[in-house]
Protein backbone atom coordinates (compact mmCIF):
# COMPACT_ATOMS: atom_id res chain seq x y z
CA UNK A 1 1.47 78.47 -80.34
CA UNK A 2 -1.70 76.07 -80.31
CA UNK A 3 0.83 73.36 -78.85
CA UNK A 4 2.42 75.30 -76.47
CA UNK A 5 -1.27 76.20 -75.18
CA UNK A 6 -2.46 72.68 -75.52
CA UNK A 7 0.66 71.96 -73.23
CA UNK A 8 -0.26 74.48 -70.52
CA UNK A 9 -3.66 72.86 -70.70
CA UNK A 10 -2.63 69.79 -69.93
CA UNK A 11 -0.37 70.87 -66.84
CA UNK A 12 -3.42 72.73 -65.82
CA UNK A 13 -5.52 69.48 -65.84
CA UNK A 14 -2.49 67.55 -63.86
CA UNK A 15 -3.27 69.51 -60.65
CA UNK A 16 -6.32 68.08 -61.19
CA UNK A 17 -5.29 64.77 -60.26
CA UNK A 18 -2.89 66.27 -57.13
CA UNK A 19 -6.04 68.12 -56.29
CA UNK A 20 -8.41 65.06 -56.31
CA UNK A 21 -6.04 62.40 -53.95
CA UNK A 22 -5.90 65.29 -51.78
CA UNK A 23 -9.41 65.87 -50.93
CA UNK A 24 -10.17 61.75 -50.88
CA UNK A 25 -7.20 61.42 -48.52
CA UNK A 26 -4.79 59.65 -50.90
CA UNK A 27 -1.88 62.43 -50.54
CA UNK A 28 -1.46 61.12 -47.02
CA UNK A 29 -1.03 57.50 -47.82
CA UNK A 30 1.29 58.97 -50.82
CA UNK A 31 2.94 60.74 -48.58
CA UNK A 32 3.26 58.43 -45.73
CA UNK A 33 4.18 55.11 -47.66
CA UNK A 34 7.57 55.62 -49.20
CA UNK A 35 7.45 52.96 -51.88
CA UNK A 36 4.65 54.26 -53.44
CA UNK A 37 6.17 57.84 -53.40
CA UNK A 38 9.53 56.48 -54.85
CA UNK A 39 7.29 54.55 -57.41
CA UNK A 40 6.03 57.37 -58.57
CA UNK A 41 9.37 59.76 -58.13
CA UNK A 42 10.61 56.99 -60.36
CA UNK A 43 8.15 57.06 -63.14
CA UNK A 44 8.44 61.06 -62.79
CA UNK A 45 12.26 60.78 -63.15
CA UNK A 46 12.36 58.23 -66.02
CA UNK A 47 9.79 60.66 -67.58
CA UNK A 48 11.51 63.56 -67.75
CA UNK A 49 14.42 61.40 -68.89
CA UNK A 50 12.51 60.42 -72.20
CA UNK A 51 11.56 64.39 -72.87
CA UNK A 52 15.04 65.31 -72.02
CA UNK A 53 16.42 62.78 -74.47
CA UNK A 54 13.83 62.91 -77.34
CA UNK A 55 15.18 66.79 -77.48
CA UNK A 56 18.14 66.01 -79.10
CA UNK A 57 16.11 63.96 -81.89
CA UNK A 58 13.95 66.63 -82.40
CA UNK A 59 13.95 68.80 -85.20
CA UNK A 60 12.17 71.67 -86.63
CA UNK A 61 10.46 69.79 -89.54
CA UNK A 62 9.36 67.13 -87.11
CA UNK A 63 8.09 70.21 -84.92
CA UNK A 64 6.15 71.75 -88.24
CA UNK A 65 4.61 68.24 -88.99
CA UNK A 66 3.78 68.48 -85.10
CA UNK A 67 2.00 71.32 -85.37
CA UNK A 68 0.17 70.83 -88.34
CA UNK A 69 -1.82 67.66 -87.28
CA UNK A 70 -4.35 66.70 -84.68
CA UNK A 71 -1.89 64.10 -83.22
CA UNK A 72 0.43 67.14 -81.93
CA UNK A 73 -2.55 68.56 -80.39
CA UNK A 74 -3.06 65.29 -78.07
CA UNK A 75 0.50 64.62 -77.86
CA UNK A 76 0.91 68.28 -76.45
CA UNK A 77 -1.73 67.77 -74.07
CA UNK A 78 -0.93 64.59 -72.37
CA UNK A 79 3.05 65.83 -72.34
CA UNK A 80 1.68 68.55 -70.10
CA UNK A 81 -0.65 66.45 -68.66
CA UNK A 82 1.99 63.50 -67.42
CA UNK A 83 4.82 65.69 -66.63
CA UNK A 84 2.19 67.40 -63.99
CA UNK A 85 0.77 64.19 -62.88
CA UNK A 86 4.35 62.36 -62.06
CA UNK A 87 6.44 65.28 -60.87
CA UNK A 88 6.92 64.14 -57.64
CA UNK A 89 7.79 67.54 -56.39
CA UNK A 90 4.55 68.98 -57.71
CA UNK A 91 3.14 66.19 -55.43
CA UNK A 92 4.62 67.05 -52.20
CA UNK A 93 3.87 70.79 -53.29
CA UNK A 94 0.00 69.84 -53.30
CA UNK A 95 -0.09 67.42 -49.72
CA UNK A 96 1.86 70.44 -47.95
CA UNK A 97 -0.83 73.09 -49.04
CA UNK A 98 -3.69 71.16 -48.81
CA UNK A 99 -2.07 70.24 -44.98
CA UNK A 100 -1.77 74.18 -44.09
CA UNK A 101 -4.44 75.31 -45.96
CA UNK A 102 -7.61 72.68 -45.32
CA UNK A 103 -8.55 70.61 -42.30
CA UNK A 104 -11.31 68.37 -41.50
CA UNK A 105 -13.71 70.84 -41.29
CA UNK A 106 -13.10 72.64 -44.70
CA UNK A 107 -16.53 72.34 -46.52
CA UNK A 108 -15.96 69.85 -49.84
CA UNK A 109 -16.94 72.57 -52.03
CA UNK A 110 -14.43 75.14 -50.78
CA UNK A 111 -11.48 72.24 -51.22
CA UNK A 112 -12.77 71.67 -54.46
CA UNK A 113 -13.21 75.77 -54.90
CA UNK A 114 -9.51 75.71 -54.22
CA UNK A 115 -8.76 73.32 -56.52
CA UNK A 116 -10.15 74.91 -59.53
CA UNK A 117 -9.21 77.71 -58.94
CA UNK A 118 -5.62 76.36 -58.37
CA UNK A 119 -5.97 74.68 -62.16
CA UNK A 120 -7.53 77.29 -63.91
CA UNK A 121 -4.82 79.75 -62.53
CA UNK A 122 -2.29 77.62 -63.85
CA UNK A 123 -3.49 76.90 -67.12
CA UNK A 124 -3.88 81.14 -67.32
CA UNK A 125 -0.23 81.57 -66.83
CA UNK A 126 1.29 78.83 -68.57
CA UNK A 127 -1.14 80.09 -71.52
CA UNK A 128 -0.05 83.56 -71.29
CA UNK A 129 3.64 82.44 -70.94
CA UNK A 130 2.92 80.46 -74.17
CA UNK A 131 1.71 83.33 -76.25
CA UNK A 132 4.60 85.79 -75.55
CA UNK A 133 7.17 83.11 -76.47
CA UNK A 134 5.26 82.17 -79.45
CA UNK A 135 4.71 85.84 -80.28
CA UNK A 136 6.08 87.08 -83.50
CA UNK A 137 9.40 89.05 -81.82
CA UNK A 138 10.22 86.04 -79.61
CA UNK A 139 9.53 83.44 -82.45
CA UNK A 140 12.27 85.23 -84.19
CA UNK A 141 14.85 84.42 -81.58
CA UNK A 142 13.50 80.94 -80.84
CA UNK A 143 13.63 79.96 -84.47
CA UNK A 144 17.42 80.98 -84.63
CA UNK A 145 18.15 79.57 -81.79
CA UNK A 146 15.75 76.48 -81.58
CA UNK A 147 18.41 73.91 -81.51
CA UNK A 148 20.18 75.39 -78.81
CA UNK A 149 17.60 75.90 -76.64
CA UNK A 150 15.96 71.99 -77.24
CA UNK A 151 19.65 70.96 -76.14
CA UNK A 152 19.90 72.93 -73.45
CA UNK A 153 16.41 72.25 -72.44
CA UNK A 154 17.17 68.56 -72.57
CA UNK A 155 19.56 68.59 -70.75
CA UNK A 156 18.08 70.36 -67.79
CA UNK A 157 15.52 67.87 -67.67
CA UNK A 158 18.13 65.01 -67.87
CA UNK A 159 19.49 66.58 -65.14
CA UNK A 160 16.19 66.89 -63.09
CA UNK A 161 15.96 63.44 -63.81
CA UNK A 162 18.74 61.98 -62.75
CA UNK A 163 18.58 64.41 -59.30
CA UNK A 164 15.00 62.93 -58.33
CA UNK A 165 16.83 59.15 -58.85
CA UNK A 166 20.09 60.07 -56.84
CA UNK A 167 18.81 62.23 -53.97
């Protein structure tokens, strides 16, 4: 539970970083030069291709060790953290409501309002999804099926990953 909430943490404190190049202007070079976009679609892609892969190493004593050190605390964190940060479509999520939503004349504080609040909203439901997988009834079903669902899991990120490179 503590590093599935460490995760969400971490995701919540990517949007951060969307949030921030937005408001200093850096989503529209982002989204205007498309080498830098594909560099980071790239690093996104190859990303998720790591997690997807180290899935099928994983296994539920490395996942106790994991959770029983301060190491899997930070390593949950920044997982959450970088897959936020380089997921290219979480990217061109942030530029297009930041372009609908705020203008020129939006006050700092109310773009930054918005940002927060966008983070901290976030980081609420991916906490709250956390805790009801990691409760005791669905802990149950994940432990019984853990390997399964790490596979499958993998494999849907492999699959992200290797859409963001092709298309």
């Amino acid at each position: 539970r503590k590093m599935a909430i460490f995760t969400s943490i971490g995701i919540g404190f990517g949007i951060l970083v969307h949030i921030f190049y937005c408001i200093v202007g850096i989503g529209i070079l982002l989204s205007s030069n498309h080498i830098l976009y594909n560099f980071f679609k790239y690093i996104g892609a190859f990303y998720l291709f790591y997690v997807g892969i180290s899935t099928f190493y994983a296994n539920q004593i490395q996942l106790e060790n994991i959770e029983n050190s301060n190491y899997g605390v930070k390593k949950s964190f920044f997982l959450g953290f970088f897959t936020n940060v380089f997921n290219p479509k979480a990217t061109m999520f942030f530029l297009s409501l930041f372009a609908v939503s705020i203008n020129n004349s939006t006050p700092l504080f109310v773009q930054v309002f918005y940002g927060l609040w966008m983070s901290i909203v976030t980081i609420s439901w991916f906490v709250l999804v956390s805790i009801f997988f990691t409760s005791s009834f669905t802990d149950i079903f994940v432990k019984k099926y853990s390997k399964i669902i790490n596979k499958a899991m993998g494999l849907i990120l492999i699959f992200i990953s290797m859409k963001l490179v092709l298309f």
